[in-house]
Protein backbone atom coordinates (compact mmCIF):
# COMPACT_ATOMS: atom_id res chain seq x y z
CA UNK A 1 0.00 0.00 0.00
CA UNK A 2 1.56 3.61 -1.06
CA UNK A 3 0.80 6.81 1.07
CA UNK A 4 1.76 9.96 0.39
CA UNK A 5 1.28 13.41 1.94
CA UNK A 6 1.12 17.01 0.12
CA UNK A 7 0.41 20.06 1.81
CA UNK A 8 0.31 23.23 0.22
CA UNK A 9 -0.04 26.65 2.53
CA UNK A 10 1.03 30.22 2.36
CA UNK A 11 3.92 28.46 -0.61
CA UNK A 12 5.10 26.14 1.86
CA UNK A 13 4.48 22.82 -0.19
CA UNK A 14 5.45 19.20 0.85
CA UNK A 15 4.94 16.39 -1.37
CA UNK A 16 5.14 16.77 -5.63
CA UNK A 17 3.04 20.28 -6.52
CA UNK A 18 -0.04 19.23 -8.71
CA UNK A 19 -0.43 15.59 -7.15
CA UNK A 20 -3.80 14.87 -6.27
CA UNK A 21 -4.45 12.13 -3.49
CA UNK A 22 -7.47 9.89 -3.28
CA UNK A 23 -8.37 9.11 0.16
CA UNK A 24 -7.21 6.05 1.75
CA UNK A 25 -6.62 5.33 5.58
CA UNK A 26 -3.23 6.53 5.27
CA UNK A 27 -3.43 9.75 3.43
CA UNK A 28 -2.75 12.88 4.93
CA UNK A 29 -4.50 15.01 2.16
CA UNK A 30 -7.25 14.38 0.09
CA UNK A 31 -6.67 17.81 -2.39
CA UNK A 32 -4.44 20.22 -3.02
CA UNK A 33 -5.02 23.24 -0.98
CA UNK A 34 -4.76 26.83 -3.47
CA UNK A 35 -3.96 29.43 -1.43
CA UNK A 36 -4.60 33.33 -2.60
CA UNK A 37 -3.87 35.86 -0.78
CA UNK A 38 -6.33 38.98 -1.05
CA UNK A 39 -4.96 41.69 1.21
CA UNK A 40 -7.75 43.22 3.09
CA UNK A 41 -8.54 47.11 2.46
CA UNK A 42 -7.02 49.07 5.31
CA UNK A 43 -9.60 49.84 7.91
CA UNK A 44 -9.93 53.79 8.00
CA UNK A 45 -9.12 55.12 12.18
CA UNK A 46 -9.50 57.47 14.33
CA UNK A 47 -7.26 59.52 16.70
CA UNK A 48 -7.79 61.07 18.87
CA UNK A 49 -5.02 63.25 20.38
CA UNK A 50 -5.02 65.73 23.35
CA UNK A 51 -3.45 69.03 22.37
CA UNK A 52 -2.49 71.91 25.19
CA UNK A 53 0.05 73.33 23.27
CA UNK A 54 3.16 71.88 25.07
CA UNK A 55 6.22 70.29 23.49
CA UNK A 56 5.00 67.04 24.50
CA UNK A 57 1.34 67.52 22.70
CA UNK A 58 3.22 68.72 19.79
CA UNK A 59 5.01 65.33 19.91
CA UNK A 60 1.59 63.73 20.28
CA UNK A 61 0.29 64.69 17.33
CA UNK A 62 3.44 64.44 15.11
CA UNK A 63 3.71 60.91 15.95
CA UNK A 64 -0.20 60.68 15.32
CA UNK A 65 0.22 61.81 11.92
CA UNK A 66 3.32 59.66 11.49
CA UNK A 67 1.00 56.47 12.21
CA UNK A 68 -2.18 57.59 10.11
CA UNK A 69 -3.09 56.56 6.55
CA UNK A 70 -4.61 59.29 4.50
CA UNK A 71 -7.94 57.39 4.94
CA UNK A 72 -7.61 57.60 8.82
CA UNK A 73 -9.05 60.55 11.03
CA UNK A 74 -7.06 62.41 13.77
CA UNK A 75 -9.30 64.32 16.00
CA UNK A 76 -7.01 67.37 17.87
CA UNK A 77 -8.53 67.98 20.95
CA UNK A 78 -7.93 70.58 23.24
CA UNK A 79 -9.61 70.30 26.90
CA UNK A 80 -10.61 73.92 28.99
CA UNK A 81 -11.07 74.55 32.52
CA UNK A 82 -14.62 75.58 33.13
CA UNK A 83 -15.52 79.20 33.69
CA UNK A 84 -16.65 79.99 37.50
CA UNK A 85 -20.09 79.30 37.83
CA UNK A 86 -20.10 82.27 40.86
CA UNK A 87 -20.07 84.42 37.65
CA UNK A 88 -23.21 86.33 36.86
CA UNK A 89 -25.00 85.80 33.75
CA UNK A 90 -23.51 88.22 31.42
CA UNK A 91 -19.51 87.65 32.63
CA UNK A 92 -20.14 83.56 33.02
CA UNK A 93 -20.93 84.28 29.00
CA UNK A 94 -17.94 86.65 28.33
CA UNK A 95 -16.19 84.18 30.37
CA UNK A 96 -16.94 81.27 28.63
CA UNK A 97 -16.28 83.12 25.32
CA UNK A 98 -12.60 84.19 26.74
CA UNK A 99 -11.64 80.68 27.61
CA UNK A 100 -12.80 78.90 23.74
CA UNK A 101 -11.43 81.92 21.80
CA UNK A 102 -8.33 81.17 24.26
CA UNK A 103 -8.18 77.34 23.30
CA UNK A 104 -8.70 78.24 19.89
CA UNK A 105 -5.73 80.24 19.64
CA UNK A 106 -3.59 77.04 21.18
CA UNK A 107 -5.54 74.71 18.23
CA UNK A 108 -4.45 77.54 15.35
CA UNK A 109 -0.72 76.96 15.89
CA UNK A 110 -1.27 73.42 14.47
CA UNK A 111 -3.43 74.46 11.50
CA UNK A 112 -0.93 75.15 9.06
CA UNK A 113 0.14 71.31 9.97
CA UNK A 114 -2.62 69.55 9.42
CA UNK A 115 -2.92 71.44 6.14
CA UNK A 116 0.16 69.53 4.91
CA UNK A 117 -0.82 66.32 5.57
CA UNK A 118 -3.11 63.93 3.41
CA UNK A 119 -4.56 62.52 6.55
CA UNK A 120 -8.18 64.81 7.33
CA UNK A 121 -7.47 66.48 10.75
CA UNK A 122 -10.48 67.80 12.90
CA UNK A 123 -9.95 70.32 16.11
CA UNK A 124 -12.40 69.99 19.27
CA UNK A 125 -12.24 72.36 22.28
CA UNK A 126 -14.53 70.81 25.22
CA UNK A 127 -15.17 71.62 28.33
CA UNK A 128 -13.61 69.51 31.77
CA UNK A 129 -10.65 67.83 32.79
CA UNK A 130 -8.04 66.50 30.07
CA UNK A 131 -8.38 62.75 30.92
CA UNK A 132 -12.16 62.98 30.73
CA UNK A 133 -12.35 64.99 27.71
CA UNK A 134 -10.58 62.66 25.50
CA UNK A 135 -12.06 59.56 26.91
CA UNK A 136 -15.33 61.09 25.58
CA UNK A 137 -14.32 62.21 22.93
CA UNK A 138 -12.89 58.70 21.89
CA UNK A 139 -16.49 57.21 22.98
CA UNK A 140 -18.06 59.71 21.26
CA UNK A 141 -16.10 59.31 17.59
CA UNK A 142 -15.36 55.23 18.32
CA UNK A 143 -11.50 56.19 18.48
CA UNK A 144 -9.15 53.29 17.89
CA UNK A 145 -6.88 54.95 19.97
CA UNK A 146 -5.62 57.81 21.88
CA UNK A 147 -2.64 59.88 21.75
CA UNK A 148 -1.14 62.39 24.39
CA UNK A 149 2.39 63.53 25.24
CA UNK A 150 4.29 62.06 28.35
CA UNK A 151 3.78 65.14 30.12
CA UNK A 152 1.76 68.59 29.40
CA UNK A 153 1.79 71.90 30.85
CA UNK A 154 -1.61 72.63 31.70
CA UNK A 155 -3.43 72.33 35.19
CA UNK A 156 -2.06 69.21 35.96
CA UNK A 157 1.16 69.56 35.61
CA UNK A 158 2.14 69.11 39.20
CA UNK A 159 1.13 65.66 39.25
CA UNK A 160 3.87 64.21 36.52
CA UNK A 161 2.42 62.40 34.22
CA UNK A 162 -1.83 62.09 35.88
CA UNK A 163 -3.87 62.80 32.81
CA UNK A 164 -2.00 59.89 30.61
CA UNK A 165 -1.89 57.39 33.39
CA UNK A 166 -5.70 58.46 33.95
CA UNK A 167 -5.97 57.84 30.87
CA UNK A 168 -4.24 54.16 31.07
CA UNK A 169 -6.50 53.76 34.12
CA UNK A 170 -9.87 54.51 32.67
CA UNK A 171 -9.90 54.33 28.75
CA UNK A 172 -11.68 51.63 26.82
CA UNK A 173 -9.62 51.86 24.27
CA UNK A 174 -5.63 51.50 23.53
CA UNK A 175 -3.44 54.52 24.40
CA UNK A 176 -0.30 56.21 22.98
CA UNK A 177 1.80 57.98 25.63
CA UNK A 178 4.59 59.26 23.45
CA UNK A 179 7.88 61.30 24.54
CA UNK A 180 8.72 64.76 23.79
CA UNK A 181 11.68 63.77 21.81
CA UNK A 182 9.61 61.02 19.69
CA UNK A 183 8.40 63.41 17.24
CA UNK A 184 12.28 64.35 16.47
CA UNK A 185 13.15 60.69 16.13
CA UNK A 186 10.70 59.98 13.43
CA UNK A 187 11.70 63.94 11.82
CA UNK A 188 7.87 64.80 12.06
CA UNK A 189 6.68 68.75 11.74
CA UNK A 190 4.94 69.44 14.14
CA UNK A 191 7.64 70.45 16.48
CA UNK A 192 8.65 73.13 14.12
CA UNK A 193 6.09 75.72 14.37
């Protein structure tokens, strides 16, 4: 009694190429097995990255762009204190008005950035702390992941490092925590406005 064995995977093939094997007791494979590869069309993303205007945000988003595909999304969001609600009516508005034109300004300085890249960048300002902000935000947009820089300067920056390893605490989703000097490594922009 002759037995053979082919297998045929991936171009690994064992046994003679074209041979096909009746089935027997002994036999290992009963057909060739074709394989094609199709590659799959790339998923499009979305990033979301926390922006206060600090070195390390700046790295943030450079290395964000650095991973996207131009059919990807990066969402730049920046995250504002609330105004005092002891305000009055008319100054909680001109308050509130003060503080988004304020976190505007911080979003314009990476403008001109996001106009060089392929990949479609979109700028939030919300109200509440960082961590929280992003984490709905993410919800909100079904992020794949987030981004922020090791360390920003905004009201947190006492406690070294809380909004990213809030953010490691409490996301649902994967997060980035990149380096200030990342964005030099890869030679990314954004560190040059």
């Amino acid at each position: 009694m002759e037995w053979s064995t082919h297998f045929e995977h991936d171009g690994l093939s064992l046994g003679r190429p074209g041979d096909l094997y009746e089935r027997n007791d002994m036999s290992l494979s009963t057909h060739d097995v074709q394989s094609s590869t199709v590659p799959a069309p790339l998923k499009s993303r979305t990033l979301v990255v926390g922006y206060d205007g600090s070195d390390e945000a700046r790295a943030a988003f450079a290395v964000a762009i650095d991973r996207s595909q131009p059919s990807d999304t990066i969402v730049l969001v920046h995250a504002t204190a609330p105004a005092s609600s002891w305000l009055g009516a008319p100054y909680y508005e001109r308050a509130v008005g003060q503080i988004h034109d304020a976190a505007e300004r911080v979003l314009d300085e990476m403008r001109p950035i996001a106009e060089q890249v392929e990949t479609p960048i979109e700028f939030e300002v919300l109200e509440g702390p960082p961590a929280e902000v992003l984490i709905r935000v993410a919800a909100a947009r079904d992020a794949d992941e987030i981004v922020v820089g090791s360390r920003g300067l905004g009201r947190l920056r006492g406690a070294l490092g809380s909004v990213s390893q809030e953010l490691l605490r409490e996301a649902a989703r994967p997060v980035l925590v990149v380096s200030r000097d990342a964005a030099t490594v890869l030679g990314t922009p954004a560190l040059s406005t």
